[in-house]
PDB file of N, CA and C in Angstrom:
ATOM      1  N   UNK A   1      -0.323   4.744 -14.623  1.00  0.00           N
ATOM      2  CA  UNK A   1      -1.516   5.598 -14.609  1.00  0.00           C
ATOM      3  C   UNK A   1      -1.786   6.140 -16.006  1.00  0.00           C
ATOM      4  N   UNK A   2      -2.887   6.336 -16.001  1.00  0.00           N
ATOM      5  CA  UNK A   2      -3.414   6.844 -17.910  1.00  0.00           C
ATOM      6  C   UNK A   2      -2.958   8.611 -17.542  1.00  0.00           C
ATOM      7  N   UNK A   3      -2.593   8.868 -18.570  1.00  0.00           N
ATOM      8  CA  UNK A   3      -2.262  10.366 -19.017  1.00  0.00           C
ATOM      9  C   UNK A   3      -3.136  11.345 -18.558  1.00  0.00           C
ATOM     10  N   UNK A   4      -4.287  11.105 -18.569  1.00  0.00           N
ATOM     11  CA  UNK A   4      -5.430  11.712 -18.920  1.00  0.00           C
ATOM     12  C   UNK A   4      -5.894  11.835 -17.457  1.00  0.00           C
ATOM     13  N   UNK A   5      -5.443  11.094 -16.299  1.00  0.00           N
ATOM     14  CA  UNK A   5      -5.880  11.598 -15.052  1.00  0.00           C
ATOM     15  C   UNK A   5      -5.672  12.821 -14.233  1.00  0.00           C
ATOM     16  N   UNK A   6      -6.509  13.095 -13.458  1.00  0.00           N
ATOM     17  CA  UNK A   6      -6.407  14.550 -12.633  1.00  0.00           C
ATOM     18  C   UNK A   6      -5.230  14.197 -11.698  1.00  0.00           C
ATOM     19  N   UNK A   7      -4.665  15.315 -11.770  1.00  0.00           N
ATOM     20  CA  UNK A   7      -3.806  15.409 -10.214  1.00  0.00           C
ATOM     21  C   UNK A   7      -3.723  14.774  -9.230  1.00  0.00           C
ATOM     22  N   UNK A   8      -5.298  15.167  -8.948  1.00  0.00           N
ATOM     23  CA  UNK A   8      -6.177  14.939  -7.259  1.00  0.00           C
ATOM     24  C   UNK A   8      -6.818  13.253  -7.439  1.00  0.00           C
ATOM     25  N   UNK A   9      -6.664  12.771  -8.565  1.00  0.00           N
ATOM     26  CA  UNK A   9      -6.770  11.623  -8.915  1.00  0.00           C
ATOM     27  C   UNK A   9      -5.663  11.111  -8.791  1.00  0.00           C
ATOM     28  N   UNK A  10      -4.634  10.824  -9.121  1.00  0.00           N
ATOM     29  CA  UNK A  10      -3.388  10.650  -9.075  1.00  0.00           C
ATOM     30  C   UNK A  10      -2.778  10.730  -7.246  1.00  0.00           C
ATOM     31  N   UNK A  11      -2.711  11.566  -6.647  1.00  0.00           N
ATOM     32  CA  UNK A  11      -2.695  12.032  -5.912  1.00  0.00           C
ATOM     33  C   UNK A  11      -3.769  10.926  -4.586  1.00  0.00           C
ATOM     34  N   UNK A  12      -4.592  10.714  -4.823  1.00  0.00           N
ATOM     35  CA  UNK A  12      -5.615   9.872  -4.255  1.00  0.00           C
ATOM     36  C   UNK A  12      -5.436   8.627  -4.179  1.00  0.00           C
ATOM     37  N   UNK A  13      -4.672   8.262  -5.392  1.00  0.00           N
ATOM     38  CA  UNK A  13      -4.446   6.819  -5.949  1.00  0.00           C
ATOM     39  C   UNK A  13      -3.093   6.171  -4.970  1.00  0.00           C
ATOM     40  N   UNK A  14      -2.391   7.382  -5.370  1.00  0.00           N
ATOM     41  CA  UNK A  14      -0.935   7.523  -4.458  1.00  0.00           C
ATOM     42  C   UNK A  14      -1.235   6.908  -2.857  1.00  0.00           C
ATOM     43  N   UNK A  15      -2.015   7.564  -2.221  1.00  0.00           N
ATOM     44  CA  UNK A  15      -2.398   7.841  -0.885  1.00  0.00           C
ATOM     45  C   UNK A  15      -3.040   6.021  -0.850  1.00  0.00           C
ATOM     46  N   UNK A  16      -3.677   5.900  -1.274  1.00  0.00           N
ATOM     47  CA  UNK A  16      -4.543   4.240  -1.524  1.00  0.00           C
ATOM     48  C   UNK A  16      -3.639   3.415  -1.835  1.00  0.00           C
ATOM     49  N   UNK A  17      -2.310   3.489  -2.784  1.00  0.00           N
ATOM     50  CA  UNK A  17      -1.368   2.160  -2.656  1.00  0.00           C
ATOM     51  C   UNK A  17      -0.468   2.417  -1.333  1.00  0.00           C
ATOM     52  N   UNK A  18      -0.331   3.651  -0.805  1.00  0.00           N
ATOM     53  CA  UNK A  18       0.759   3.651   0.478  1.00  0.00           C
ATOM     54  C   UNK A  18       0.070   3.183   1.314  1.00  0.00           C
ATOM     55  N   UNK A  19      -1.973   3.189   1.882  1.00  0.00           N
ATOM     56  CA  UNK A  19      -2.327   2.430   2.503  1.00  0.00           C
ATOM     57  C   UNK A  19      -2.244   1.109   2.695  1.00  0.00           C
ATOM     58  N   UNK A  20      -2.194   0.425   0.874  1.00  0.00           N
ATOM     59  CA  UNK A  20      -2.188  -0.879   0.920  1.00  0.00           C
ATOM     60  C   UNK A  20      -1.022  -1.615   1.845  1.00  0.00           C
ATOM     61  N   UNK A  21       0.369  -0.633   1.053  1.00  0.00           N
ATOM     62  CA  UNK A  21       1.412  -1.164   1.572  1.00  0.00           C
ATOM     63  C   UNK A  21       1.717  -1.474   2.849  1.00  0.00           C
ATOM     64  N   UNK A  22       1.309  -0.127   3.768  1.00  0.00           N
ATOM     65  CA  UNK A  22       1.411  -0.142   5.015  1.00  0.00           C
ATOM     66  C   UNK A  22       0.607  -1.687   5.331  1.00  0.00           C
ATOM     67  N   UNK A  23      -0.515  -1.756   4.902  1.00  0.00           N
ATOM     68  CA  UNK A  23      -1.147  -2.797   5.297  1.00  0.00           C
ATOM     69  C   UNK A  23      -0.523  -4.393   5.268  1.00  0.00           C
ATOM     70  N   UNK A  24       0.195  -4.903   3.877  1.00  0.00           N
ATOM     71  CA  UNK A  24       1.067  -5.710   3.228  1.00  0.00           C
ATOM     72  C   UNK A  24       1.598  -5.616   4.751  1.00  0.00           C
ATOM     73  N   UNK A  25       2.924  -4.595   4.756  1.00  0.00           N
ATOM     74  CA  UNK A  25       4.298  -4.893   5.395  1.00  0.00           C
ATOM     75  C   UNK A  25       3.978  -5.071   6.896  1.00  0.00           C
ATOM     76  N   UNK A  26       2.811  -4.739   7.270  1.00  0.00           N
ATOM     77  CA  UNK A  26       2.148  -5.494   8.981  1.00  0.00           C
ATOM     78  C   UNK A  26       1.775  -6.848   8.557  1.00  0.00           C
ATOM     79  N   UNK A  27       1.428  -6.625   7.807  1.00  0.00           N
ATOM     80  CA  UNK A  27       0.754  -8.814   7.354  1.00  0.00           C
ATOM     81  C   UNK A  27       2.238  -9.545   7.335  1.00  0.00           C
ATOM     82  N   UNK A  28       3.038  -8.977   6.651  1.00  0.00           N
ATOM     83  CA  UNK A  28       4.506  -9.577   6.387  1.00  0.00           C
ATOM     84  C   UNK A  28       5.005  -9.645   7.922  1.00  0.00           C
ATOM     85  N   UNK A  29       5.350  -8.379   8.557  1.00  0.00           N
ATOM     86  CA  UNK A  29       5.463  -9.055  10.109  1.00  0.00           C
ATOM     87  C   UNK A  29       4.546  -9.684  10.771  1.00  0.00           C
ATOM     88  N   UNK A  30       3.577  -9.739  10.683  1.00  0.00           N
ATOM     89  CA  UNK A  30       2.785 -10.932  11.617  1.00  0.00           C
ATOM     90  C   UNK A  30       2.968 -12.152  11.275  1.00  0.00           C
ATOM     91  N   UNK A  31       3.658 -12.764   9.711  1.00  0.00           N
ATOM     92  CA  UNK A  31       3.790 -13.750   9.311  1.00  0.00           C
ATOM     93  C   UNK A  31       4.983 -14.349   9.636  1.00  0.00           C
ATOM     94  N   UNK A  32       6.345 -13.357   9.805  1.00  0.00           N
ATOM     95  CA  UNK A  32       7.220 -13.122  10.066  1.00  0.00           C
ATOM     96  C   UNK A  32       7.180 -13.680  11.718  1.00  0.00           C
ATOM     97  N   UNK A  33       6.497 -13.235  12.458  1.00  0.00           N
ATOM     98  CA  UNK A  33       6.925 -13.014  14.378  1.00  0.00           C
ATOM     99  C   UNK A  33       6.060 -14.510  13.842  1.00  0.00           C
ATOM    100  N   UNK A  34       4.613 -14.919  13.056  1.00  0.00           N
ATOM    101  CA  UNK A  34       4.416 -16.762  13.639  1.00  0.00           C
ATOM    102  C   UNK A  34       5.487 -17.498  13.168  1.00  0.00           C
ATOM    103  N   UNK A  35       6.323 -17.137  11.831  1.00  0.00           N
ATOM    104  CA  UNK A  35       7.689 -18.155  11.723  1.00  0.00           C
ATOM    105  C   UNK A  35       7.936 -18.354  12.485  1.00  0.00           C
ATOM    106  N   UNK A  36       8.946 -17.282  13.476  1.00  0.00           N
ATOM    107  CA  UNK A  36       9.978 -16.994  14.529  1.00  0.00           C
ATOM    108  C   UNK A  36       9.714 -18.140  15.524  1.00  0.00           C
ATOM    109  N   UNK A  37       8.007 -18.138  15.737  1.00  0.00           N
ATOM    110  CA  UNK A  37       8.093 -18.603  16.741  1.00  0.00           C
ATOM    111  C   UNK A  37       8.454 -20.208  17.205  1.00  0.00           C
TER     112      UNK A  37
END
């Protein structure tokens, strides 16, 4: 992150990659349970 960002920017940004992730690590199990099968 640049120096120069707000908090609540920072803070926002935070919140938006833990969405992504959450999102990722359900794609990873759904890819996961069609291996399995």
């Amino acid at each position: 992150f640049m120096a120069t960002m707000k908090s609540k920017d920072i803070a926002l940004n935070r919140k938006m990659l833990a969405e992504i992730a959450k999102d990722d690590i359900e794609s990873f199990k759904r890819i996961m349970q069609t291996v399995n099968k």
